[in-house]
PDB file of N, CA and C in Angstrom:
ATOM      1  N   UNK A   1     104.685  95.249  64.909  1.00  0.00           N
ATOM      2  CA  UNK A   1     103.842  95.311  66.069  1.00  0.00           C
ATOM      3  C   UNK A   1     103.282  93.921  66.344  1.00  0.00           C
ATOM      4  N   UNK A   2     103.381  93.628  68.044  1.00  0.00           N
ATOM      5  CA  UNK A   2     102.294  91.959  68.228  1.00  0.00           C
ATOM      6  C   UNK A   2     100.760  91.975  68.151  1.00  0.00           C
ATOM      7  N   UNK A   3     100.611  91.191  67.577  1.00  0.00           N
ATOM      8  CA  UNK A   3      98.924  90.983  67.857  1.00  0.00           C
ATOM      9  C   UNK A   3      99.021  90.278  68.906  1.00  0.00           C
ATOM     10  N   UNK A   4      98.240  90.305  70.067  1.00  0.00           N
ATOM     11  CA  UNK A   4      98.173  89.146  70.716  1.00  0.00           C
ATOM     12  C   UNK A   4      96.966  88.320  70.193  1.00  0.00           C
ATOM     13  N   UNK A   5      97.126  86.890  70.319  1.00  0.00           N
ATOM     14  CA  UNK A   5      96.248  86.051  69.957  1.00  0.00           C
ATOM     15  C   UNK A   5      95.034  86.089  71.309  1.00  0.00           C
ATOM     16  N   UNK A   6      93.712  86.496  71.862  1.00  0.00           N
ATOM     17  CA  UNK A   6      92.662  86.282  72.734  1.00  0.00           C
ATOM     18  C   UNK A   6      92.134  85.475  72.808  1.00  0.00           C
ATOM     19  N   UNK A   7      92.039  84.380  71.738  1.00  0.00           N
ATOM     20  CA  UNK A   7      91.530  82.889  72.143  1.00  0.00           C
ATOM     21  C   UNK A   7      91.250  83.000  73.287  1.00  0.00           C
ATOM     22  N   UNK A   8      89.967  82.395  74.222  1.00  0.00           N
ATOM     23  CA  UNK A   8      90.449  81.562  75.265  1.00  0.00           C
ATOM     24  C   UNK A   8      90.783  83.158  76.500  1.00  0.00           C
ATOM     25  N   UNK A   9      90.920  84.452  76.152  1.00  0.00           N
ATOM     26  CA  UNK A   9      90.700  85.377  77.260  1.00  0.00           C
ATOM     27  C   UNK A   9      89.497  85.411  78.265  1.00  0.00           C
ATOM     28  N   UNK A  10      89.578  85.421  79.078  1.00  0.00           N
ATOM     29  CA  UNK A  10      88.596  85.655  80.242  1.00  0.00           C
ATOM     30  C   UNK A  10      88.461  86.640  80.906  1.00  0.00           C
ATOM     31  N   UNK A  11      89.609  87.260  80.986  1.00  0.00           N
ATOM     32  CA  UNK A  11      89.658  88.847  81.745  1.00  0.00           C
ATOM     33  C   UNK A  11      90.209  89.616  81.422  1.00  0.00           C
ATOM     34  N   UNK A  12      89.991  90.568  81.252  1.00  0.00           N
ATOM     35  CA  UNK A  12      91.450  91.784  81.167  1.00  0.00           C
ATOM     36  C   UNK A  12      91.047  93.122  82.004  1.00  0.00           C
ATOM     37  N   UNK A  13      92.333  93.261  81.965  1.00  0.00           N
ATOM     38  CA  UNK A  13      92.776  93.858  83.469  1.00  0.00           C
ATOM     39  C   UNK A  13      93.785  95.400  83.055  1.00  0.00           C
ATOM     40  N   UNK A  14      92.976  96.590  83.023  1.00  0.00           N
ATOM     41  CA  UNK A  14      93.642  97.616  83.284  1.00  0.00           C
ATOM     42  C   UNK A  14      94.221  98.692  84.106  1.00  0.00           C
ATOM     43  N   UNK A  15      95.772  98.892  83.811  1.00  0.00           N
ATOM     44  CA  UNK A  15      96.204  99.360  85.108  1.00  0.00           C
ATOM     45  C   UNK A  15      96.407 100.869  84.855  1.00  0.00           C
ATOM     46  N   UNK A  16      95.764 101.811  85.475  1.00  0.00           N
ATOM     47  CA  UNK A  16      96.164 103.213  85.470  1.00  0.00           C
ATOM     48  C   UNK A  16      97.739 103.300  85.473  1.00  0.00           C
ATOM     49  N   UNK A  17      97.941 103.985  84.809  1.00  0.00           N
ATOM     50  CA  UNK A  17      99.520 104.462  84.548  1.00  0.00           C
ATOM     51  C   UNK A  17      99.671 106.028  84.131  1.00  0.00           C
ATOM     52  N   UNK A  18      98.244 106.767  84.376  1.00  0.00           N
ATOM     53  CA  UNK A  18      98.436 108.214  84.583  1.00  0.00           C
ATOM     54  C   UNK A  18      99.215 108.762  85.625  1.00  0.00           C
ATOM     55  N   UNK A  19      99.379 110.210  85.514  1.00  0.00           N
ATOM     56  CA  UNK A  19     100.345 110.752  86.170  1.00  0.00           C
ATOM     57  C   UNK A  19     100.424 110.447  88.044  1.00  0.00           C
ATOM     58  N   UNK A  20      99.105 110.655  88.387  1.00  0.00           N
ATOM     59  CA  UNK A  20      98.811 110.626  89.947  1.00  0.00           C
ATOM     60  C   UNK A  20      98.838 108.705  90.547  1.00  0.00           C
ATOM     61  N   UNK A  21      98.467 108.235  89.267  1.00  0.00           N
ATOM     62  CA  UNK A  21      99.079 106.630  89.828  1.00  0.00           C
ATOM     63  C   UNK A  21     100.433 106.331  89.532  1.00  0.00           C
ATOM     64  N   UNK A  22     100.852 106.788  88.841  1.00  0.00           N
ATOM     65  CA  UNK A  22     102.830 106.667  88.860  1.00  0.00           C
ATOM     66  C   UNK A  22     103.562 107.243  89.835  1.00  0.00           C
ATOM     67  N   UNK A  23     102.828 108.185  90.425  1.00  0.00           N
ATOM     68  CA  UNK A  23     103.481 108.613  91.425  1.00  0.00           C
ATOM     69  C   UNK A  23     103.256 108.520  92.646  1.00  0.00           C
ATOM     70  N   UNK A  24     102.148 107.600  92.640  1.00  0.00           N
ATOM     71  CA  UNK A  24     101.943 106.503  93.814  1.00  0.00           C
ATOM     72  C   UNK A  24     102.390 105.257  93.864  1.00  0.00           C
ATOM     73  N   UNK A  25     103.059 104.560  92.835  1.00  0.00           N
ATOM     74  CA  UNK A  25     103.396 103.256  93.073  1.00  0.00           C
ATOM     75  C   UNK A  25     102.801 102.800  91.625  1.00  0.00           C
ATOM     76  N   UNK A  26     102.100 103.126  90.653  1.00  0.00           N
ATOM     77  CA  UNK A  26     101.364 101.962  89.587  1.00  0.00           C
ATOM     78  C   UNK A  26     102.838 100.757  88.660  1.00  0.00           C
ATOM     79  N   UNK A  27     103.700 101.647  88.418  1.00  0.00           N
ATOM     80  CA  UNK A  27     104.998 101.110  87.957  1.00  0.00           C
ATOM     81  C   UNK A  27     104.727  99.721  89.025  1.00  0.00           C
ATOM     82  N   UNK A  28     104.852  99.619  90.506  1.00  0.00           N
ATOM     83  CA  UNK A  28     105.123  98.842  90.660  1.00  0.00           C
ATOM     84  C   UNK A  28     103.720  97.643  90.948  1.00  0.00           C
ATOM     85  N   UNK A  29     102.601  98.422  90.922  1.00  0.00           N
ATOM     86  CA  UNK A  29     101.215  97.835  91.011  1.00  0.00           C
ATOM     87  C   UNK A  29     101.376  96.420  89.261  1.00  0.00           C
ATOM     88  N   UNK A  30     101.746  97.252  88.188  1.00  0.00           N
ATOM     89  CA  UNK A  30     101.515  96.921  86.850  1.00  0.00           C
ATOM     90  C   UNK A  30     102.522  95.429  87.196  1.00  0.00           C
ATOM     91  N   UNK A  31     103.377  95.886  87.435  1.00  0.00           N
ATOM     92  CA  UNK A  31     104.846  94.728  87.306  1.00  0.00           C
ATOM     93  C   UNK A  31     104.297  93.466  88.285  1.00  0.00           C
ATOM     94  N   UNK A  32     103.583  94.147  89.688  1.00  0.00           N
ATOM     95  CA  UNK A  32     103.100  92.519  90.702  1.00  0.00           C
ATOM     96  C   UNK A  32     101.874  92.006  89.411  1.00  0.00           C
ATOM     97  N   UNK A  33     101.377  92.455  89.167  1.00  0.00           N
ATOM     98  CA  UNK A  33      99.828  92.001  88.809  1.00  0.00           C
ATOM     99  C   UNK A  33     100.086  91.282  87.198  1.00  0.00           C
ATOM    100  N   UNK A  34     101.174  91.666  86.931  1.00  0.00           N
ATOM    101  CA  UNK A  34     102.300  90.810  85.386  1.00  0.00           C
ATOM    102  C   UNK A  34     102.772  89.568  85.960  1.00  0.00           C
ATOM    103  N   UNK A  35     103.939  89.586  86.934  1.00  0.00           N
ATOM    104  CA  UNK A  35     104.623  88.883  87.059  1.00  0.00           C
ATOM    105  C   UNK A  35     103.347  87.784  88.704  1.00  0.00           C
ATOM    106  N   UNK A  36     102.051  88.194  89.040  1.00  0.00           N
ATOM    107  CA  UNK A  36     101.779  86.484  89.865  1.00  0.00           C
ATOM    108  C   UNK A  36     100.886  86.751  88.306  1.00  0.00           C
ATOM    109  N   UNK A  37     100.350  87.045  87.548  1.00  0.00           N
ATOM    110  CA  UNK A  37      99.736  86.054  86.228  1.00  0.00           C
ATOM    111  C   UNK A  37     100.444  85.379  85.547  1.00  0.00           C
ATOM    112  N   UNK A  38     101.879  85.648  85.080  1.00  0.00           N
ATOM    113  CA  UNK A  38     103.017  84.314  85.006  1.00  0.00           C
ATOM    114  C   UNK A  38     102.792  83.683  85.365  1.00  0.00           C
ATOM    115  N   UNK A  39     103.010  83.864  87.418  1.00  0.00           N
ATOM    116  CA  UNK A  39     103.619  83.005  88.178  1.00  0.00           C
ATOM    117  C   UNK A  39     102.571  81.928  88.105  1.00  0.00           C
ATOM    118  N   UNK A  40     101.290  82.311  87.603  1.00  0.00           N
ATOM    119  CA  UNK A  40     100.189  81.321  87.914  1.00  0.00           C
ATOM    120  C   UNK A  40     100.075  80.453  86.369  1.00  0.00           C
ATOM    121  N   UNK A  41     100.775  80.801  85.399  1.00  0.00           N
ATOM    122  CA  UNK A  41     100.335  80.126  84.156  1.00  0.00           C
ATOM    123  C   UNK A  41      99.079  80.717  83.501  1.00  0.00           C
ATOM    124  N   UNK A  42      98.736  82.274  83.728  1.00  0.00           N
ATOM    125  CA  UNK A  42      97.532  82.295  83.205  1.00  0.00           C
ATOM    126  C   UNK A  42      97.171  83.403  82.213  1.00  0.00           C
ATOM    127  N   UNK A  43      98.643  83.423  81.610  1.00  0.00           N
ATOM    128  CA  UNK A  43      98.613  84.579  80.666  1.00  0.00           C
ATOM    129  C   UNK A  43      97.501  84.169  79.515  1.00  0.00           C
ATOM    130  N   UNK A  44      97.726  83.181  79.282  1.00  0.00           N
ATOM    131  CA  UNK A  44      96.675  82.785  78.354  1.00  0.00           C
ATOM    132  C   UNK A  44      95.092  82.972  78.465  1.00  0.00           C
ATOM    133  N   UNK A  45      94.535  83.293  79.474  1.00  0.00           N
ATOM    134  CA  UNK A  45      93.366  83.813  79.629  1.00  0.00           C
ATOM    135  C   UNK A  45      93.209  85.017  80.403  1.00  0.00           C
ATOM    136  N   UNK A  46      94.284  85.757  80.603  1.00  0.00           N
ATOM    137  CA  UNK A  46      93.673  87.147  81.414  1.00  0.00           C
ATOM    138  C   UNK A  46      94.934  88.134  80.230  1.00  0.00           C
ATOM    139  N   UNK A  47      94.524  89.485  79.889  1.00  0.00           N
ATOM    140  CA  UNK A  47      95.228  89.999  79.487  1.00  0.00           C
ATOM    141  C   UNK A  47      95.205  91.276  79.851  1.00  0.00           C
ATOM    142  N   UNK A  48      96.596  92.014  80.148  1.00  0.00           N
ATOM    143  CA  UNK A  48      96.545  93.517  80.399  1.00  0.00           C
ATOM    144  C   UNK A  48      97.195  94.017  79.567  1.00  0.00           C
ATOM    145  N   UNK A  49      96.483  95.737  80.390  1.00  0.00           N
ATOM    146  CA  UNK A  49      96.870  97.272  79.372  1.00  0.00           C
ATOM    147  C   UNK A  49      96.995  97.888  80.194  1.00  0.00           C
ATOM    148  N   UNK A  50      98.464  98.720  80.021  1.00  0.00           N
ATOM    149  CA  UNK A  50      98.490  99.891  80.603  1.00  0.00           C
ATOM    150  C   UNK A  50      97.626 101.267  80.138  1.00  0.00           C
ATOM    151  N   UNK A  51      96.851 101.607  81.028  1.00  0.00           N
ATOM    152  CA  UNK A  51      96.259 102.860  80.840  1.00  0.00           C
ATOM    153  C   UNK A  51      96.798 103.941  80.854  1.00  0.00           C
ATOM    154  N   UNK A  52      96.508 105.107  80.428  1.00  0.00           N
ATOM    155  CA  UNK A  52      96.717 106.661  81.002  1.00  0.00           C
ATOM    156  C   UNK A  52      95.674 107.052  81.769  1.00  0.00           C
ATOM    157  N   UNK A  53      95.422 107.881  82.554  1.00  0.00           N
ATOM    158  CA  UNK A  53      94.242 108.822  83.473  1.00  0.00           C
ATOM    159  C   UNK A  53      92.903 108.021  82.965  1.00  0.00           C
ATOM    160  N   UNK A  54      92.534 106.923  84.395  1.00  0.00           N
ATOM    161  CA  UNK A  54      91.396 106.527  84.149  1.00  0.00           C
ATOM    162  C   UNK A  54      90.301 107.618  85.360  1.00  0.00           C
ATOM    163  N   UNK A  55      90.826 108.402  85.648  1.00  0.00           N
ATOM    164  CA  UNK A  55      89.883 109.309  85.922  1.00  0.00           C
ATOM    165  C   UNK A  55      89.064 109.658  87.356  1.00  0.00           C
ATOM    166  N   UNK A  56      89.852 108.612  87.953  1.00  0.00           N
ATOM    167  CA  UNK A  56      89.532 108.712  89.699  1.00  0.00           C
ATOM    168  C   UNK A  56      91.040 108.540  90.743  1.00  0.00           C
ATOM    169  N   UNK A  57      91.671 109.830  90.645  1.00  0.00           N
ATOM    170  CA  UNK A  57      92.923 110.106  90.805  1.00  0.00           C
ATOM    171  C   UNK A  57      92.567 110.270  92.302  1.00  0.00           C
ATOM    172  N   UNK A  58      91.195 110.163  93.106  1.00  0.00           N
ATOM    173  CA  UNK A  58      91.396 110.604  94.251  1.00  0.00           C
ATOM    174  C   UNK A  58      90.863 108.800  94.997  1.00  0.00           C
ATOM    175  N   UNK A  59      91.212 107.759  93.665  1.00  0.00           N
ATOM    176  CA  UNK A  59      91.135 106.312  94.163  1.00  0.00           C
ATOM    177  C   UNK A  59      92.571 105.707  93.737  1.00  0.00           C
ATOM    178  N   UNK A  60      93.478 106.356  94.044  1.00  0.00           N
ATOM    179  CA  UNK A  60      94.862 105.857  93.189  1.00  0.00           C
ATOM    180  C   UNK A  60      95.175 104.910  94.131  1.00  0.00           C
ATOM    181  N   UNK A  61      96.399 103.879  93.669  1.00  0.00           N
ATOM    182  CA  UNK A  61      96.164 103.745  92.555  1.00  0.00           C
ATOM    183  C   UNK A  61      95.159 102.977  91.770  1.00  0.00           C
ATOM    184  N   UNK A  62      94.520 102.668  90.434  1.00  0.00           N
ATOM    185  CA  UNK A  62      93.458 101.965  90.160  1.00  0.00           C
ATOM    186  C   UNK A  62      93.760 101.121  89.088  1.00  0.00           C
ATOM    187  N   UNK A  63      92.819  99.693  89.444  1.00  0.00           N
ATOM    188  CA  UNK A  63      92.544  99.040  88.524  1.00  0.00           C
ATOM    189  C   UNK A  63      91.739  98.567  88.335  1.00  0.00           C
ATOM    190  N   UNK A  64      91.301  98.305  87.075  1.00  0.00           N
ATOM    191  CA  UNK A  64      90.044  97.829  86.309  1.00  0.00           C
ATOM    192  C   UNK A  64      89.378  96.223  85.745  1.00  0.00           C
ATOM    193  N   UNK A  65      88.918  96.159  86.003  1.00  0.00           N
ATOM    194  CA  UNK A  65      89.285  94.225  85.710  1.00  0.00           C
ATOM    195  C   UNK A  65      87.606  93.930  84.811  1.00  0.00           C
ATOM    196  N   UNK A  66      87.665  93.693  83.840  1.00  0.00           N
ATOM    197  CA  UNK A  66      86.470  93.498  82.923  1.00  0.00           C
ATOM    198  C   UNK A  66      86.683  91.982  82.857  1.00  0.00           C
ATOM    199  N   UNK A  67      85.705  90.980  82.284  1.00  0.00           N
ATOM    200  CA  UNK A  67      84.036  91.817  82.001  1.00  0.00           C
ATOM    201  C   UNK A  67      83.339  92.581  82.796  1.00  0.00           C
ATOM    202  N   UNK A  68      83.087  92.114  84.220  1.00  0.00           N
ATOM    203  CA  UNK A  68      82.495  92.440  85.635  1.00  0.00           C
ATOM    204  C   UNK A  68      82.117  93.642  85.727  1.00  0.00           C
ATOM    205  N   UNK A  69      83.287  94.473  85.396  1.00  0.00           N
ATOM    206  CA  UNK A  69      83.357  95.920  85.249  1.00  0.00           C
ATOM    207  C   UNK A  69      83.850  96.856  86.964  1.00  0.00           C
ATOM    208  N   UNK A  70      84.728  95.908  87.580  1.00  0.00           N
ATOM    209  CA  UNK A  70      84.983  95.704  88.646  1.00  0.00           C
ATOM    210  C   UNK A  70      86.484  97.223  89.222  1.00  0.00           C
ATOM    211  N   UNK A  71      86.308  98.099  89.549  1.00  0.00           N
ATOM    212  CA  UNK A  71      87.346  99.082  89.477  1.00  0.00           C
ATOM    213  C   UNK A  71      87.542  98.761  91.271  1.00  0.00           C
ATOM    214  N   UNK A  72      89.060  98.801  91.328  1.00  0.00           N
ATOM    215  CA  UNK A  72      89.646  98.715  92.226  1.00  0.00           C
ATOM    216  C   UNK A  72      90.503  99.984  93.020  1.00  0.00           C
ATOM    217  N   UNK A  73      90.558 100.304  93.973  1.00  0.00           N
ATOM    218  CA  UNK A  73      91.031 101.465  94.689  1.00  0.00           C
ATOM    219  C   UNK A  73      92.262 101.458  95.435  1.00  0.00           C
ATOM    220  N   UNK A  74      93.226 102.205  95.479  1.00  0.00           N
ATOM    221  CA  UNK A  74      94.270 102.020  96.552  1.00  0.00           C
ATOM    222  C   UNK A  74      94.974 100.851  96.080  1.00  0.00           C
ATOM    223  N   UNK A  75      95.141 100.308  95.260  1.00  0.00           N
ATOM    224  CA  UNK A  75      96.185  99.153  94.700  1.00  0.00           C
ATOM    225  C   UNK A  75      96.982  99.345  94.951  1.00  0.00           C
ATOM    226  N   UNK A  76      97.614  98.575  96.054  1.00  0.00           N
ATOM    227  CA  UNK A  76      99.569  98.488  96.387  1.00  0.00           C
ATOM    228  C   UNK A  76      99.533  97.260  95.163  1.00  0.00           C
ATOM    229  N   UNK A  77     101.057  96.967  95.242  1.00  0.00           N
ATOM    230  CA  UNK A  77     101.806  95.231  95.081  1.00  0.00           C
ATOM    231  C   UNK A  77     100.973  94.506  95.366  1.00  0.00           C
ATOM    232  N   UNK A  78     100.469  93.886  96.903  1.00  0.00           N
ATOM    233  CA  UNK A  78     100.476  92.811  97.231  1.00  0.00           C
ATOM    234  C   UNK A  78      98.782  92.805  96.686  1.00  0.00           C
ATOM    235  N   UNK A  79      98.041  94.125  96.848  1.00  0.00           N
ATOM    236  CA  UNK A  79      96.694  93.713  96.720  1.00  0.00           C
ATOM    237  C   UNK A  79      96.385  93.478  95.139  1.00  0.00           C
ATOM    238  N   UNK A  80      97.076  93.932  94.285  1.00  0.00           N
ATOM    239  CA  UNK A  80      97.408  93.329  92.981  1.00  0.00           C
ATOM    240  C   UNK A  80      97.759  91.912  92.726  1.00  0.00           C
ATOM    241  N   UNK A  81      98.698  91.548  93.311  1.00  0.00           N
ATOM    242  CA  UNK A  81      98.588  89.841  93.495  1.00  0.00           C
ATOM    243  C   UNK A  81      97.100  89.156  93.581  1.00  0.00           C
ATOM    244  N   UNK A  82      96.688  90.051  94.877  1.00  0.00           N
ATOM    245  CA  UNK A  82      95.409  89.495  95.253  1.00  0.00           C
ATOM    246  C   UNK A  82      94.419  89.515  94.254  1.00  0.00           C
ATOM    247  N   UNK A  83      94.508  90.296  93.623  1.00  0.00           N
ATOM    248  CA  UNK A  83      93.299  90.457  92.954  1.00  0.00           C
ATOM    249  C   UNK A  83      93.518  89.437  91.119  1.00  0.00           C
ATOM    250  N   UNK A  84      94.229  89.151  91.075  1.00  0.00           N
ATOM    251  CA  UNK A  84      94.492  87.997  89.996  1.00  0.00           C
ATOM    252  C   UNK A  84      94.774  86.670  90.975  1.00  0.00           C
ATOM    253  N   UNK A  85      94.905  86.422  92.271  1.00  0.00           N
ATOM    254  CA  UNK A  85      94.926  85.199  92.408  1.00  0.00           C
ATOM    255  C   UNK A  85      93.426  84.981  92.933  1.00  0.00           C
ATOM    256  N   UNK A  86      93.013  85.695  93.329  1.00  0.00           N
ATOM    257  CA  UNK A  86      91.959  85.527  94.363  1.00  0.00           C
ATOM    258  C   UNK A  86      90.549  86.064  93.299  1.00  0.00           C
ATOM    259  N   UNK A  87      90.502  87.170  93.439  1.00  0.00           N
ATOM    260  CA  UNK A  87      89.174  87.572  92.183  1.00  0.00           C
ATOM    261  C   UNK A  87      89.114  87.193  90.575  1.00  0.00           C
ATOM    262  N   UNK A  88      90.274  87.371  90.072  1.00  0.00           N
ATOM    263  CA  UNK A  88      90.298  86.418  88.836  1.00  0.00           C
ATOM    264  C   UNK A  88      90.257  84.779  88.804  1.00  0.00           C
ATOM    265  N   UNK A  89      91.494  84.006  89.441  1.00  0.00           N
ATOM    266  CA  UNK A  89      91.653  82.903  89.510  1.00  0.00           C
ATOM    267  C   UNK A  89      90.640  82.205  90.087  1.00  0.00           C
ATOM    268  N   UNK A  90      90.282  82.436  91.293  1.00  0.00           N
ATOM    269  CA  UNK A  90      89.614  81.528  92.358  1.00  0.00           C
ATOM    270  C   UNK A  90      88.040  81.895  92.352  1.00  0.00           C
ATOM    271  N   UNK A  91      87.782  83.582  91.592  1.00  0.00           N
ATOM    272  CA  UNK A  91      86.259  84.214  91.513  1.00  0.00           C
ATOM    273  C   UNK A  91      85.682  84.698  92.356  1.00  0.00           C
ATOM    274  N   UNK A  92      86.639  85.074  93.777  1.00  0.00           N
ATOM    275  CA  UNK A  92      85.808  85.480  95.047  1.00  0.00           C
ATOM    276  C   UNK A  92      86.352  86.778  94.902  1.00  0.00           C
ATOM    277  N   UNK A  93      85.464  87.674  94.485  1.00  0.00           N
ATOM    278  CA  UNK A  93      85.439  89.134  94.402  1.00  0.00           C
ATOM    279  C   UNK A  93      86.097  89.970  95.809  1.00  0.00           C
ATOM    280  N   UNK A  94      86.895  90.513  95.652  1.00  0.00           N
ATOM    281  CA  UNK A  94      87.548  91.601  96.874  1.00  0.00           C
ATOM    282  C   UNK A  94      86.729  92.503  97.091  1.00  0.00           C
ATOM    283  N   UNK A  95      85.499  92.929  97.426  1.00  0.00           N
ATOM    284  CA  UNK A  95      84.571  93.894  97.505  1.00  0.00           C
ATOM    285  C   UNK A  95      85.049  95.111  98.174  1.00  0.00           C
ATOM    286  N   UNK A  96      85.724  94.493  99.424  1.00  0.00           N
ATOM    287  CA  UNK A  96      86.139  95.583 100.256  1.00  0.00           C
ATOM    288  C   UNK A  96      86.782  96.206  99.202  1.00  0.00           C
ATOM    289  N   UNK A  97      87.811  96.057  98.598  1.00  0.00           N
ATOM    290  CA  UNK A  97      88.965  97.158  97.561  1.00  0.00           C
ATOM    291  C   UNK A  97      88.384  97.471  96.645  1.00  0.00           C
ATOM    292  N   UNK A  98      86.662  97.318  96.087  1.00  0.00           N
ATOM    293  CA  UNK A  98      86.313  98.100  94.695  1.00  0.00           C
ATOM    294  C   UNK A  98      85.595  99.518  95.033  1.00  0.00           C
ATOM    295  N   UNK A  99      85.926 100.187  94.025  1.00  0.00           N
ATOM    296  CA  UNK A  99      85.515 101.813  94.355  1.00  0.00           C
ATOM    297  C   UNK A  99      83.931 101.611  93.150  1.00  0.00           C
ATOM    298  N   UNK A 100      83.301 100.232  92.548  1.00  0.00           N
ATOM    299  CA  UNK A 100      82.705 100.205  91.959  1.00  0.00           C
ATOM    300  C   UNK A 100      82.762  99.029  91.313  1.00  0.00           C
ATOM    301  N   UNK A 101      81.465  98.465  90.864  1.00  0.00           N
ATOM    302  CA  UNK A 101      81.390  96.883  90.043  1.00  0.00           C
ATOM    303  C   UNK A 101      79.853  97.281  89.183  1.00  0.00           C
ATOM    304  N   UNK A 102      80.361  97.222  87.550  1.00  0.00           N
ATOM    305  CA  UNK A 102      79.012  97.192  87.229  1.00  0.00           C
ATOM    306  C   UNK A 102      78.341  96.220  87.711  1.00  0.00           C
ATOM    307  N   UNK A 103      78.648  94.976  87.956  1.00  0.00           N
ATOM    308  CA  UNK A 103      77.713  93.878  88.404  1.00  0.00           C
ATOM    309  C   UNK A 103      77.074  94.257  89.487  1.00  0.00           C
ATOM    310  N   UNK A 104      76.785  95.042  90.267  1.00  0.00           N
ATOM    311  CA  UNK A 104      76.256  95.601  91.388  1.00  0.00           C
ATOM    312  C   UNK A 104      75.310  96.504  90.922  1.00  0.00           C
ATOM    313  N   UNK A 105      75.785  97.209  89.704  1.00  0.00           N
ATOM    314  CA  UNK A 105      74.579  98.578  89.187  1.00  0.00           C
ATOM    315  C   UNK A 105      73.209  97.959  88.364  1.00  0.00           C
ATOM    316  N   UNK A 106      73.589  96.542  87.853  1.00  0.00           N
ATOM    317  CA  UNK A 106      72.659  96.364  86.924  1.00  0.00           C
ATOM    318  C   UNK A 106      71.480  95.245  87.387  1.00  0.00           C
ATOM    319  N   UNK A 107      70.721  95.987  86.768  1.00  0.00           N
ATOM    320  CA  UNK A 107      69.391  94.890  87.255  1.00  0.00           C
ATOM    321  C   UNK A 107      68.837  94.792  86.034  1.00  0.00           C
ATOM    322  N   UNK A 108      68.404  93.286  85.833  1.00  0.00           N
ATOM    323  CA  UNK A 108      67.505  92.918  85.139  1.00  0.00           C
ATOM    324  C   UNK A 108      66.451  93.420  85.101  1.00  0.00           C
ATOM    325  N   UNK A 109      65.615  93.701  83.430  1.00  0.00           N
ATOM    326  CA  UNK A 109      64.690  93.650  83.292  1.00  0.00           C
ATOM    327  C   UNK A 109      64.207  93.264  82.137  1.00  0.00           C
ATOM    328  N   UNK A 110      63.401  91.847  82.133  1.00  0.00           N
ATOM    329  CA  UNK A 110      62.687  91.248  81.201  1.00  0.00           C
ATOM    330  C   UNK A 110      64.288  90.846  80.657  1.00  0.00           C
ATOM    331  N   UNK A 111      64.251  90.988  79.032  1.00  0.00           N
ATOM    332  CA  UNK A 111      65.151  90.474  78.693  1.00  0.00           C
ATOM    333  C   UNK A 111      66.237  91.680  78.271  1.00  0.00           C
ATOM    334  N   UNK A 112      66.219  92.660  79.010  1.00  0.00           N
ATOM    335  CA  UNK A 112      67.312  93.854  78.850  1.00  0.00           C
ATOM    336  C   UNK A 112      67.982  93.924  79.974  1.00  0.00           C
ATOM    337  N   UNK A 113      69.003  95.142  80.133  1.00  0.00           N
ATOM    338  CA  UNK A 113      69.966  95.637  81.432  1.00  0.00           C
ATOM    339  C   UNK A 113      69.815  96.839  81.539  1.00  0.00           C
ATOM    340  N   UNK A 114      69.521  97.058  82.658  1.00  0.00           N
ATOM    341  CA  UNK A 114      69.407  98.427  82.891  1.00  0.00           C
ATOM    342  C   UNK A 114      70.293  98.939  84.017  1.00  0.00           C
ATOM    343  N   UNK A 115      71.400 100.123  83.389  1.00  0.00           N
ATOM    344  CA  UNK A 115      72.246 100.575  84.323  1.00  0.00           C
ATOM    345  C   UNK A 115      71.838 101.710  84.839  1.00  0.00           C
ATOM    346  N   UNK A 116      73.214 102.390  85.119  1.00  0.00           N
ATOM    347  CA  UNK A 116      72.881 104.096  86.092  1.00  0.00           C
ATOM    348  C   UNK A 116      73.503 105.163  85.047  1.00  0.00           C
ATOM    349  N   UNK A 117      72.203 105.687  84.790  1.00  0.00           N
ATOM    350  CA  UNK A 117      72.496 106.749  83.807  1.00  0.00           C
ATOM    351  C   UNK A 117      73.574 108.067  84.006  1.00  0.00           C
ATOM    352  N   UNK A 118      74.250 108.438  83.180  1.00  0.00           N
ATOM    353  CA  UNK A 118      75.460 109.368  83.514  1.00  0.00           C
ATOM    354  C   UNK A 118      75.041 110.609  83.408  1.00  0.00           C
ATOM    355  N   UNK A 119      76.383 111.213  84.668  1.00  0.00           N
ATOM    356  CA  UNK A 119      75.474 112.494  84.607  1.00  0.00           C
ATOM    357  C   UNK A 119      75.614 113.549  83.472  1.00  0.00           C
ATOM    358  N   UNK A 120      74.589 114.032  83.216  1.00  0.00           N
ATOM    359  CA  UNK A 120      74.339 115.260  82.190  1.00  0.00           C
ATOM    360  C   UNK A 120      75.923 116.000  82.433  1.00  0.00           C
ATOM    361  N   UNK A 121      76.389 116.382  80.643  1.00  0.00           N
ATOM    362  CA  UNK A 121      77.169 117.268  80.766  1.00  0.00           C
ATOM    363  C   UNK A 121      76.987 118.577  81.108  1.00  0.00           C
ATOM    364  N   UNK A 122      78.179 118.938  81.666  1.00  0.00           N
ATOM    365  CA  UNK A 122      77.709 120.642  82.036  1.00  0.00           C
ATOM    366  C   UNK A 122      78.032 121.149  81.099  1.00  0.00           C
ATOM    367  N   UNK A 123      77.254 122.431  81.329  1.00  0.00           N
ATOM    368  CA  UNK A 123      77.100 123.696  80.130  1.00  0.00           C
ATOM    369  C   UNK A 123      77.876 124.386  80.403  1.00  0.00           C
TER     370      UNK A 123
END
C-alpha cells in the first residue's frame, strides 16, 4: 500500500463517488479535478479522496475542499477545474457553487470558535 508523503499539503479535496453522484457524472467530476491539479504542478500541496455517500444527494454532484470546510454543489468537469484553479490556486472562493463553508458558520469568540450546533438525533 502508498503512503502518501503530506509535507507541504494545503488542501484536500473530496469527491463524492456515492451512488447518486456516479450517476450523475462524479467519475468524470474526480478525473477533471485530478488531471488540471497535474496540469498545474500542484499535486504536491493539494490532495484527494474519493468518497462514498457524503450525504447531500439532492446537491450532486459534490465536493468538499478542506481546511475551509467549503462543500460544493452541482459539480460538472469544467466547474471542477474551476474550483482547483481558481478557489484553491488563486484563493478566490466560488461562493455562488457552495451548498456551505464552515468559514461562514464560525464566529469568534474571545479565544474559542463557535459553530452551528447539530441537530438532535431523532428518537
Amino acid at each position: 500500500m502508498t503512503t502518501w508523503n503530506l509535507t507541504g499539503t494545503r488542501h484536500h479535496v473530496f469527491m463524492c463517488n456515492g451512488s447518486t453522484c456516479m450517476r450523475n457524472g462524479a467519475e468524470d467530476v474526480t478525473q477533471a479535478i485530478r488531471n488540471e491539479i497535474t496540469a498545474n504542478g500542484a499535486d504536491s500541496i493539494i490532495h484527494t479522496t474519493r468518497t462514498r455517500c457524503q450525504g447531500r444527494c439532492e446537491d450532486t454532484c459534490v465536493v468538499t475542499v478542506y481546511p475551509e470546510g467549503a462543500w460544493f454543489k452541482a459539480v460538472t468537469p469544467e466547474l471542477g477545474r474551476r474550483i482547483v484553479s481558481e478557489h484553491l490556486l488563486q484563493g478566490e472562493p466560488l461562493r455562488e457553487h457552495m451548498s456551505f463553508s464552515y468559514s461562514d458558520m464560525l464566529v469568534p469568540t474571545g479565544s474559542s470558535v463557535v459553530g452551528i450546533p447539530k441537530k438532535p438525533a431523532k428518537s
